[in-house]
PDB file of N, CA and C in Angstrom:
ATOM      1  N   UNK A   1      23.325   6.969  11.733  1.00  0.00           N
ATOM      2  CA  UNK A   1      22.175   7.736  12.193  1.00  0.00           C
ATOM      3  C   UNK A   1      20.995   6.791  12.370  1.00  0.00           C
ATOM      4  N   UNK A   2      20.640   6.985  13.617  1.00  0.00           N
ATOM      5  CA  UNK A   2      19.071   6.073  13.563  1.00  0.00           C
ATOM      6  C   UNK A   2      18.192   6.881  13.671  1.00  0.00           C
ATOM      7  N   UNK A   3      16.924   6.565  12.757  1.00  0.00           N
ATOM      8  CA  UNK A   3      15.894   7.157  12.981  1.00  0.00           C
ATOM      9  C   UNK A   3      14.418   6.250  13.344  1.00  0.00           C
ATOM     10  N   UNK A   4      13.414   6.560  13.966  1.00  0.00           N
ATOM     11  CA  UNK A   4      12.482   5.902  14.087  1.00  0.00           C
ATOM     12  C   UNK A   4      11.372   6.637  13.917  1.00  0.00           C
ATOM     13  N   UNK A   5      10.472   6.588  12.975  1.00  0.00           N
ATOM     14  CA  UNK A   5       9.112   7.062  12.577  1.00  0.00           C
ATOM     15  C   UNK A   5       7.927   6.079  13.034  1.00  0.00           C
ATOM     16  N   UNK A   6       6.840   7.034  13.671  1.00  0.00           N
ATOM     17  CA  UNK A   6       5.345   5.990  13.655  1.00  0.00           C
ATOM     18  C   UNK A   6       4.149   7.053  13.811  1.00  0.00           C
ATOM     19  N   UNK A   7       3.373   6.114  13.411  1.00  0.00           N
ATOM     20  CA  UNK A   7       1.672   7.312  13.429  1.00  0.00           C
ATOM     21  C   UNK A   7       0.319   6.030  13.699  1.00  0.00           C
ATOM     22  N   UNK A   8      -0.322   6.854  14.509  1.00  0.00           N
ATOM     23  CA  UNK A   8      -1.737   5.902  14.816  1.00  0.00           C
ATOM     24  C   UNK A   8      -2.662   6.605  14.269  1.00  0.00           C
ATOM     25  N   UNK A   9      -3.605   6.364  14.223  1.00  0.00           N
ATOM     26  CA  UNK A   9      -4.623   7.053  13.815  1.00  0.00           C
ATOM     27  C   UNK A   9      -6.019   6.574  14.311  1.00  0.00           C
ATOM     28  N   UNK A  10      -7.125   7.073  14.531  1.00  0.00           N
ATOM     29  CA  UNK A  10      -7.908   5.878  15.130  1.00  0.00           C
ATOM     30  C   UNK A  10      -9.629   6.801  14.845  1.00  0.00           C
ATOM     31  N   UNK A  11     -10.442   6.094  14.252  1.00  0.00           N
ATOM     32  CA  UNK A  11     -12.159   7.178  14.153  1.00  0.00           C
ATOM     33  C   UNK A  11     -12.934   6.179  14.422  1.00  0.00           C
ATOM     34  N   UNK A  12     -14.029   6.981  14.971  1.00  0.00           N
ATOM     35  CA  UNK A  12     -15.322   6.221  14.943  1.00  0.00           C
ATOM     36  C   UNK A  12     -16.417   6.602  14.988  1.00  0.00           C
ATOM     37  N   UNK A  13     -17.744   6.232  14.852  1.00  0.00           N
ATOM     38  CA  UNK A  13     -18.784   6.596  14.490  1.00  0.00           C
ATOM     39  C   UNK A  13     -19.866   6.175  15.414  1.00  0.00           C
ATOM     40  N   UNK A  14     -20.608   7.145  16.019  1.00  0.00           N
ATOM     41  CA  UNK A  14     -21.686   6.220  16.800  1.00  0.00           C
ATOM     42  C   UNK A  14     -22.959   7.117  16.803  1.00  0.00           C
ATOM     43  N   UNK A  15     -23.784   6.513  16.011  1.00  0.00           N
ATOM     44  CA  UNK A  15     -24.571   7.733  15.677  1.00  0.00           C
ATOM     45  C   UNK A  15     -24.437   8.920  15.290  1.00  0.00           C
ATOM     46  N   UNK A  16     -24.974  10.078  15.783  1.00  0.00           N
ATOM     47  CA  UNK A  16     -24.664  11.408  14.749  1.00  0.00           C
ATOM     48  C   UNK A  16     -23.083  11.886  15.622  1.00  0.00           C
ATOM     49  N   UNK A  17     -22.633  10.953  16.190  1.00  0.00           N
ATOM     50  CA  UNK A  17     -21.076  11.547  16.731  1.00  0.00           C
ATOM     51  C   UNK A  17     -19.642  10.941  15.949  1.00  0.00           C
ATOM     52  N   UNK A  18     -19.178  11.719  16.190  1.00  0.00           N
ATOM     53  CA  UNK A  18     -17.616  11.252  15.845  1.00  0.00           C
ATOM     54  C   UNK A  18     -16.458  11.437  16.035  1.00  0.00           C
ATOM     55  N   UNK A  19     -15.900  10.374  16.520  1.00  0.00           N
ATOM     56  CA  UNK A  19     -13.976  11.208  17.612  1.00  0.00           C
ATOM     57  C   UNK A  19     -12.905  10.589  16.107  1.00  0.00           C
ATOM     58  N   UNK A  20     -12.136  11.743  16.462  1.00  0.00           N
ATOM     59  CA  UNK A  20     -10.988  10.814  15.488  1.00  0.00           C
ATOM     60  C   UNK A  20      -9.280  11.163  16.206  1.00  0.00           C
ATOM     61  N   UNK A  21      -8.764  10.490  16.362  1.00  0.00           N
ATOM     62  CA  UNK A  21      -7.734  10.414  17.407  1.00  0.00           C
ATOM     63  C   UNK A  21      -6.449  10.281  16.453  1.00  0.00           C
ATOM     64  N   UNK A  22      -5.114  11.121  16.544  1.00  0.00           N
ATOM     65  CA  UNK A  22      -4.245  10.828  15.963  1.00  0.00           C
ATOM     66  C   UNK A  22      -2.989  11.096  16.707  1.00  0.00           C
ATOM     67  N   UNK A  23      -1.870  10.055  16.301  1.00  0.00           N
ATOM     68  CA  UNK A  23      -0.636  10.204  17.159  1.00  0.00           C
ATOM     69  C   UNK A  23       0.573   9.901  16.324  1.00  0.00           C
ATOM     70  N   UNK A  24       1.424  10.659  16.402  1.00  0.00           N
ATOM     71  CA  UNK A  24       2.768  10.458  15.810  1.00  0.00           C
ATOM     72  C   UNK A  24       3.950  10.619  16.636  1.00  0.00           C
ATOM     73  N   UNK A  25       5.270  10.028  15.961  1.00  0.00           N
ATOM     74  CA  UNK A  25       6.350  10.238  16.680  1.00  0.00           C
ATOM     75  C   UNK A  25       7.148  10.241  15.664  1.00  0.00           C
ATOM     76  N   UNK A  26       8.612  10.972  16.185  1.00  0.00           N
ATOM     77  CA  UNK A  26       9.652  10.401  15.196  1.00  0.00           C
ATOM     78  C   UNK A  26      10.952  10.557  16.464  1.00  0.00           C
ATOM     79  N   UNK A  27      12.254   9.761  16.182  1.00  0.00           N
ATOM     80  CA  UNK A  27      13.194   9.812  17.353  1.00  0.00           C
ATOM     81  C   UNK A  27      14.316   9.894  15.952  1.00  0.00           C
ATOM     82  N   UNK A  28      15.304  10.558  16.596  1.00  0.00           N
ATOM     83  CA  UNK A  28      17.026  10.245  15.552  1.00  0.00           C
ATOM     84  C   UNK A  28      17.881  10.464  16.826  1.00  0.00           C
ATOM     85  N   UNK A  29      18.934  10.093  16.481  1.00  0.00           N
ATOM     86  CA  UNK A  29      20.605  10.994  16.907  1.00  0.00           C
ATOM     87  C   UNK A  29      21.243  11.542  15.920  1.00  0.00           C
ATOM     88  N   UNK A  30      22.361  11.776  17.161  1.00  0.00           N
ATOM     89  CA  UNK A  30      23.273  12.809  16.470  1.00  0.00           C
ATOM     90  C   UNK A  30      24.003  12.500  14.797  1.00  0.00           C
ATOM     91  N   UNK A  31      24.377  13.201  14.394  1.00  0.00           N
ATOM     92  CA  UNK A  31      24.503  12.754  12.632  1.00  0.00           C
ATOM     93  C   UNK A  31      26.214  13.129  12.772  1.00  0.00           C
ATOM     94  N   UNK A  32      26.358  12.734  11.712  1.00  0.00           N
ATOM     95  CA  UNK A  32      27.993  12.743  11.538  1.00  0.00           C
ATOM     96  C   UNK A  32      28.273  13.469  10.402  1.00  0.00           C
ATOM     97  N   UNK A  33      28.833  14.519  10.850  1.00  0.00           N
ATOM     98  CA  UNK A  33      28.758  15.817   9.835  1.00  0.00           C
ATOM     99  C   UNK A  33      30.247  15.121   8.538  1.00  0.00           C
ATOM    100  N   UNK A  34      30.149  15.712   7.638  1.00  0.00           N
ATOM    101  CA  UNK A  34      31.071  15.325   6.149  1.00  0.00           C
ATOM    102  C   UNK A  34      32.850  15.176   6.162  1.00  0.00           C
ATOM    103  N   UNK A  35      33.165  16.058   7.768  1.00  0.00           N
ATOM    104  CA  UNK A  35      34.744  15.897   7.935  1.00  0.00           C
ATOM    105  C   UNK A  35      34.853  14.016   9.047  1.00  0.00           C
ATOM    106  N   UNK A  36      33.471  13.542   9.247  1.00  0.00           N
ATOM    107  CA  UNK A  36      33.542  12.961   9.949  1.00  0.00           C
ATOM    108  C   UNK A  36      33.202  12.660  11.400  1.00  0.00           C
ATOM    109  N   UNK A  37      32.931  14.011  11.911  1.00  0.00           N
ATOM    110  CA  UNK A  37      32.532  14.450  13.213  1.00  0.00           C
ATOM    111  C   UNK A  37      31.236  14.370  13.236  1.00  0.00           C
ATOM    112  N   UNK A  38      31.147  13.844  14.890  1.00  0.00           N
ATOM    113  CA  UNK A  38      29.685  13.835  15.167  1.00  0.00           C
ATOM    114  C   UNK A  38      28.912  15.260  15.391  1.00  0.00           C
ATOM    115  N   UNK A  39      27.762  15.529  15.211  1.00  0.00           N
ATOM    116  CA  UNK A  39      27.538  17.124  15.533  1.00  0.00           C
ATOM    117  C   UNK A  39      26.177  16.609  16.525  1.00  0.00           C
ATOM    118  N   UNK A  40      26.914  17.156  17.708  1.00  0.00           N
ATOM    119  CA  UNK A  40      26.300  16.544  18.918  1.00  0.00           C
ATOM    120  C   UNK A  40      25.034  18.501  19.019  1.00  0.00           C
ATOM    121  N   UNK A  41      24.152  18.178  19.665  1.00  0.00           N
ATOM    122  CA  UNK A  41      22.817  18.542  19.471  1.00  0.00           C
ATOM    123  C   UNK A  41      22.117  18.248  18.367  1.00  0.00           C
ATOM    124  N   UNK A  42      21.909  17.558  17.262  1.00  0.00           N
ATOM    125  CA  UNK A  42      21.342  17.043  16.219  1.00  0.00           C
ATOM    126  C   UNK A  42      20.067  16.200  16.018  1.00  0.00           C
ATOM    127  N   UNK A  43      20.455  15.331  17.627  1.00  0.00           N
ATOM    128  CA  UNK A  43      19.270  14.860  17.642  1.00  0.00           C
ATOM    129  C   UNK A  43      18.139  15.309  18.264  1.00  0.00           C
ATOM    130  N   UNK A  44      17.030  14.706  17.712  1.00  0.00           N
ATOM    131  CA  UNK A  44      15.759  15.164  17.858  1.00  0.00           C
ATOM    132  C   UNK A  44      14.535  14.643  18.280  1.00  0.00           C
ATOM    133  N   UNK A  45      13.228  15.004  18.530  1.00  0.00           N
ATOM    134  CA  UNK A  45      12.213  13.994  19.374  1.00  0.00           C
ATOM    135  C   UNK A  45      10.870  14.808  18.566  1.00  0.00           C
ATOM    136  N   UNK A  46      10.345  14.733  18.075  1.00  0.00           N
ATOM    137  CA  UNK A  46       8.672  14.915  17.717  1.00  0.00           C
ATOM    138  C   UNK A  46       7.761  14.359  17.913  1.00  0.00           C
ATOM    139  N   UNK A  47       6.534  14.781  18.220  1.00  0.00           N
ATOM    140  CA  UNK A  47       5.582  14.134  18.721  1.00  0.00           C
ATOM    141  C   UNK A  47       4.074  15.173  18.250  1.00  0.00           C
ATOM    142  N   UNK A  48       3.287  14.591  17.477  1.00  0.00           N
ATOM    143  CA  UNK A  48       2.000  15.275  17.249  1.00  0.00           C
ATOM    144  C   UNK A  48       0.655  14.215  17.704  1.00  0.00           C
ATOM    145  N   UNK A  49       0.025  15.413  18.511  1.00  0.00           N
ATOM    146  CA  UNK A  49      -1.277  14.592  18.737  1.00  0.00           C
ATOM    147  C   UNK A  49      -2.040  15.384  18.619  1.00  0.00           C
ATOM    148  N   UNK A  50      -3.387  14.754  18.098  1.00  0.00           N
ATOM    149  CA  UNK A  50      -4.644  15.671  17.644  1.00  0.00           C
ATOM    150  C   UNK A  50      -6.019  14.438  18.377  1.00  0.00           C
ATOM    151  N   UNK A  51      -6.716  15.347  18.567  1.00  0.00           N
ATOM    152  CA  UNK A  51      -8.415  14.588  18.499  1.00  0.00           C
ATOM    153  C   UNK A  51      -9.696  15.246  18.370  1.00  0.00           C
ATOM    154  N   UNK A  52     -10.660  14.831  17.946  1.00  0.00           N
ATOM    155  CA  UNK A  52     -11.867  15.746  17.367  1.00  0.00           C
ATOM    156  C   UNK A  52     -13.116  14.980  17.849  1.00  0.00           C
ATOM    157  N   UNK A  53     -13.721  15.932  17.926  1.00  0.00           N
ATOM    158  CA  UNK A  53     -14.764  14.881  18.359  1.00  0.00           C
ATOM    159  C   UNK A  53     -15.972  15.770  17.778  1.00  0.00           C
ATOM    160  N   UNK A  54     -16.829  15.280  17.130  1.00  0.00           N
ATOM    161  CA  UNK A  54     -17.978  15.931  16.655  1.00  0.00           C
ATOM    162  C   UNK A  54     -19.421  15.579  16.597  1.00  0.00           C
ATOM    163  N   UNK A  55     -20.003  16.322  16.761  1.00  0.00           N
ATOM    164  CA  UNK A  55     -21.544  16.211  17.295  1.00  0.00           C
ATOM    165  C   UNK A  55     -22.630  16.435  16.603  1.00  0.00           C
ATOM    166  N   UNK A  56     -22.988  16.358  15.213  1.00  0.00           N
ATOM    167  CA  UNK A  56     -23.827  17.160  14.220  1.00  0.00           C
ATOM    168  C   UNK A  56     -25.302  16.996  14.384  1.00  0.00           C
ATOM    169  N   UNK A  57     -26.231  17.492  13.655  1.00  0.00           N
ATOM    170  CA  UNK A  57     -27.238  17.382  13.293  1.00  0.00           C
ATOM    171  C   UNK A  57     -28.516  17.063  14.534  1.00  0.00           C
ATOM    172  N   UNK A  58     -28.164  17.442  15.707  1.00  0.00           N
ATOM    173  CA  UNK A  58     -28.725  17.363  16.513  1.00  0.00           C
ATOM    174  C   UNK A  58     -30.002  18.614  17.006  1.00  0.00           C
ATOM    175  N   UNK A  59     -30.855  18.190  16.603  1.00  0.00           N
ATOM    176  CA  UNK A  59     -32.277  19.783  16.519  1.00  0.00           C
ATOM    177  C   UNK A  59     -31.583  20.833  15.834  1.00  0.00           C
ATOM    178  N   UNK A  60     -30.781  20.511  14.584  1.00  0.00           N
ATOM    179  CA  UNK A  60     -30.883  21.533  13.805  1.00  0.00           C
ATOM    180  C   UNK A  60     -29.322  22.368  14.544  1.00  0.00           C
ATOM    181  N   UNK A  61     -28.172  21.226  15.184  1.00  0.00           N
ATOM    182  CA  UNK A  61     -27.155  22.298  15.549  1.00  0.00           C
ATOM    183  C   UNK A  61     -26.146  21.192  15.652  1.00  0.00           C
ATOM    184  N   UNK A  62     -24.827  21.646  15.315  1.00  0.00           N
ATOM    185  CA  UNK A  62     -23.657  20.721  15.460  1.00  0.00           C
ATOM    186  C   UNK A  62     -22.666  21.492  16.553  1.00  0.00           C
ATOM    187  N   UNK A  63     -22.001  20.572  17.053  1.00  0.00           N
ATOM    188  CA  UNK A  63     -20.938  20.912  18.220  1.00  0.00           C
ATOM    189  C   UNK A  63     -19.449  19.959  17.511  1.00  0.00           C
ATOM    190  N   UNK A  64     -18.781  20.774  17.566  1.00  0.00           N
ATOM    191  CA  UNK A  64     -16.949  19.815  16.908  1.00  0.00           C
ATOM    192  C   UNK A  64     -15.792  20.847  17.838  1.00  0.00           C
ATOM    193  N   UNK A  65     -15.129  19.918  18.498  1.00  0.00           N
ATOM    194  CA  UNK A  65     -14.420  20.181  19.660  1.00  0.00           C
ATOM    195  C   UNK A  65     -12.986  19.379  18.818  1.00  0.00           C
ATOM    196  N   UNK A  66     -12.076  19.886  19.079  1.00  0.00           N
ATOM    197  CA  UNK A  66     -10.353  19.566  18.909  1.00  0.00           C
ATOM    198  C   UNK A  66      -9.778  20.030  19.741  1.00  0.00           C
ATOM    199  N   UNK A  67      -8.461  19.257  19.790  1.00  0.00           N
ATOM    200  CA  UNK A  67      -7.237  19.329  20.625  1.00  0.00           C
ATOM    201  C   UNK A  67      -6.311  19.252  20.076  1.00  0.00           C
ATOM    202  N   UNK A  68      -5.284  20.152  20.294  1.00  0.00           N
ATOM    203  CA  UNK A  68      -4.255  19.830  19.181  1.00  0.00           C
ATOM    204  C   UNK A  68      -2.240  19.660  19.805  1.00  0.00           C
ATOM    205  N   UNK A  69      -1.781  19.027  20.321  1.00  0.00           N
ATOM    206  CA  UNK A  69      -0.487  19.225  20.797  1.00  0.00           C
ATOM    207  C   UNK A  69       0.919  18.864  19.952  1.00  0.00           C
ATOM    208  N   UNK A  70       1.789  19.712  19.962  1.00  0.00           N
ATOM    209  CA  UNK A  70       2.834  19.653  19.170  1.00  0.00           C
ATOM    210  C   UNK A  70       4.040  19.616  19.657  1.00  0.00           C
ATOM    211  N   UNK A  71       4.827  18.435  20.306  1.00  0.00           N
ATOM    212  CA  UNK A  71       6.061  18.606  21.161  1.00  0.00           C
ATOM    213  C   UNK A  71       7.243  18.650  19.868  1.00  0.00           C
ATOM    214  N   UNK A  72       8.769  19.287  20.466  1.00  0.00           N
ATOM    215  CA  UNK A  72       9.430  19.441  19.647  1.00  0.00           C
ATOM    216  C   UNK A  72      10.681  19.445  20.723  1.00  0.00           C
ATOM    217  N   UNK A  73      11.518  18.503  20.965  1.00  0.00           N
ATOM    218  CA  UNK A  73      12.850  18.590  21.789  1.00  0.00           C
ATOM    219  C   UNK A  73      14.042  18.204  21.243  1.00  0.00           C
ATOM    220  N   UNK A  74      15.291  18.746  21.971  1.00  0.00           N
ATOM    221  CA  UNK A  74      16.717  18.452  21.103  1.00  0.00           C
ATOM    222  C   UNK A  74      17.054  19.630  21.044  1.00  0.00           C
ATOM    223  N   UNK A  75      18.276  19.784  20.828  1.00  0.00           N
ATOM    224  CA  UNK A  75      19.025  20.485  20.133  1.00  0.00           C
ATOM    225  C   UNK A  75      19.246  20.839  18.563  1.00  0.00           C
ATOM    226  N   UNK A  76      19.232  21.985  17.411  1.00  0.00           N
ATOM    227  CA  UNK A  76      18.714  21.707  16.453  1.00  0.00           C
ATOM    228  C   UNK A  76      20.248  22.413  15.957  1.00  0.00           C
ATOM    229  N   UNK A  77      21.709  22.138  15.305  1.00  0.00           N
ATOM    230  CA  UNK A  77      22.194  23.209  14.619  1.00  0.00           C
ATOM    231  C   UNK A  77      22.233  23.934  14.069  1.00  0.00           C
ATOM    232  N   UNK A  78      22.659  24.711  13.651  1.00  0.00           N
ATOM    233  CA  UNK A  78      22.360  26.205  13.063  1.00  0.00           C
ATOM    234  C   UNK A  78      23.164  26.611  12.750  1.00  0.00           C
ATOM    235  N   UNK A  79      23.848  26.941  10.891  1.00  0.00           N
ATOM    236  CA  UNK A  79      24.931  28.123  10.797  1.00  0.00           C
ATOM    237  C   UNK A  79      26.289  27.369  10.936  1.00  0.00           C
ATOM    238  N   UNK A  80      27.281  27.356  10.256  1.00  0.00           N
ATOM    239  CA  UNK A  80      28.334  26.902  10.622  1.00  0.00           C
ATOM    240  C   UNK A  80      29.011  26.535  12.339  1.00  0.00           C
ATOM    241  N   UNK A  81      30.383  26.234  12.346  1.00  0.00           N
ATOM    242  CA  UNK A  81      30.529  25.731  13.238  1.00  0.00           C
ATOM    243  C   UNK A  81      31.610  26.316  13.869  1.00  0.00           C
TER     244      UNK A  81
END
Protein backbone atom coordinates (compact mmCIF):
# COMPACT_ATOMS: atom_id res chain seq x y z
CA UNK A 1 0.00 0.00 0.00
CA UNK A 2 1.37 3.45 -0.72
CA UNK A 3 0.36 6.29 0.87
CA UNK A 4 1.36 9.94 0.54
CA UNK A 5 0.44 12.71 3.08
CA UNK A 6 1.26 16.69 2.91
CA UNK A 7 -0.05 20.08 4.33
CA UNK A 8 1.06 23.81 3.72
CA UNK A 9 0.07 26.26 5.63
CA UNK A 10 0.96 29.84 5.09
CA UNK A 11 -0.21 33.59 7.38
CA UNK A 12 0.56 36.90 7.34
CA UNK A 13 0.23 40.09 8.77
CA UNK A 14 0.17 43.52 7.31
CA UNK A 15 -1.17 45.91 9.40
CA UNK A 16 -4.63 45.54 10.90
CA UNK A 17 -5.06 42.60 8.06
CA UNK A 18 -4.58 39.06 7.92
CA UNK A 19 -4.79 36.03 5.24
CA UNK A 20 -4.00 32.61 6.38
CA UNK A 21 -3.90 30.01 3.61
CA UNK A 22 -4.02 26.25 4.10
CA UNK A 23 -3.56 23.13 1.89
CA UNK A 24 -3.54 19.48 2.28
CA UNK A 25 -3.43 16.28 0.45
CA UNK A 26 -3.29 12.69 0.98
CA UNK A 27 -3.04 9.89 -2.12
CA UNK A 28 -3.11 5.70 -1.38
CA UNK A 29 -4.04 2.57 -3.52
CA UNK A 30 -5.72 -0.21 -3.54
CA UNK A 31 -4.99 -2.42 -0.24
CA UNK A 32 -4.75 -6.06 -0.15
CA UNK A 33 -7.48 -7.43 1.75
CA UNK A 34 -6.33 -10.61 4.54
CA UNK A 35 -7.16 -13.70 1.94
CA UNK A 36 -4.62 -11.84 -0.12
CA UNK A 37 -6.66 -10.09 -2.70
CA UNK A 38 -6.42 -6.79 -3.88
CA UNK A 39 -9.75 -4.82 -3.11
CA UNK A 40 -9.78 -2.69 -6.08
CA UNK A 41 -11.88 0.69 -5.34
CA UNK A 42 -9.87 1.33 -2.09
CA UNK A 43 -7.99 3.83 -3.23
CA UNK A 44 -8.37 7.25 -2.43
CA UNK A 45 -7.52 11.13 -3.10
CA UNK A 46 -8.18 14.04 -0.41
CA UNK A 47 -7.62 17.33 -0.65
CA UNK A 48 -8.54 20.32 1.90
CA UNK A 49 -8.16 23.91 1.27
CA UNK A 50 -9.08 26.79 3.40
CA UNK A 51 -8.20 30.71 3.44
CA UNK A 52 -9.19 33.67 5.64
CA UNK A 53 -8.55 36.77 5.34
CA UNK A 54 -9.33 39.35 8.00
CA UNK A 55 -9.76 42.93 8.41
CA UNK A 56 -10.20 44.26 12.10
CA UNK A 57 -10.30 47.28 13.94
CA UNK A 58 -10.85 49.57 11.29
CA UNK A 59 -13.28 52.85 12.64
CA UNK A 60 -14.52 50.68 15.12
CA UNK A 61 -15.53 47.51 12.57
CA UNK A 62 -13.91 44.22 11.45
CA UNK A 63 -14.54 42.32 8.12
CA UNK A 64 -13.19 38.20 8.11
CA UNK A 65 -13.99 36.48 4.87
CA UNK A 66 -13.20 32.40 4.38
CA UNK A 67 -13.22 29.87 1.86
CA UNK A 68 -13.44 26.59 2.50
CA UNK A 69 -13.07 23.43 -0.15
CA UNK A 70 -13.17 19.77 0.56
CA UNK A 71 -12.44 17.26 -2.38
CA UNK A 72 -12.96 13.56 -1.72
CA UNK A 73 -12.45 10.89 -4.82
CA UNK A 74 -12.15 7.00 -5.24
CA UNK A 75 -13.96 4.40 -4.62
CA UNK A 76 -14.54 3.65 -0.85
CA UNK A 77 -15.66 -0.27 0.19
CA UNK A 78 -18.34 -1.02 2.10
CA UNK A 79 -19.81 -4.21 3.86
CA UNK A 80 -18.54 -7.46 2.91
CA UNK A 81 -17.81 -8.81 -0.36
Amino acid sequence: MIAIAGAATGYGLYGNSGLLVHISGTNSEDYTSGDGDEVHGSAGRDRDYFAKFSLVDQAGHSLRLSAEKNENSGLYRWGRR
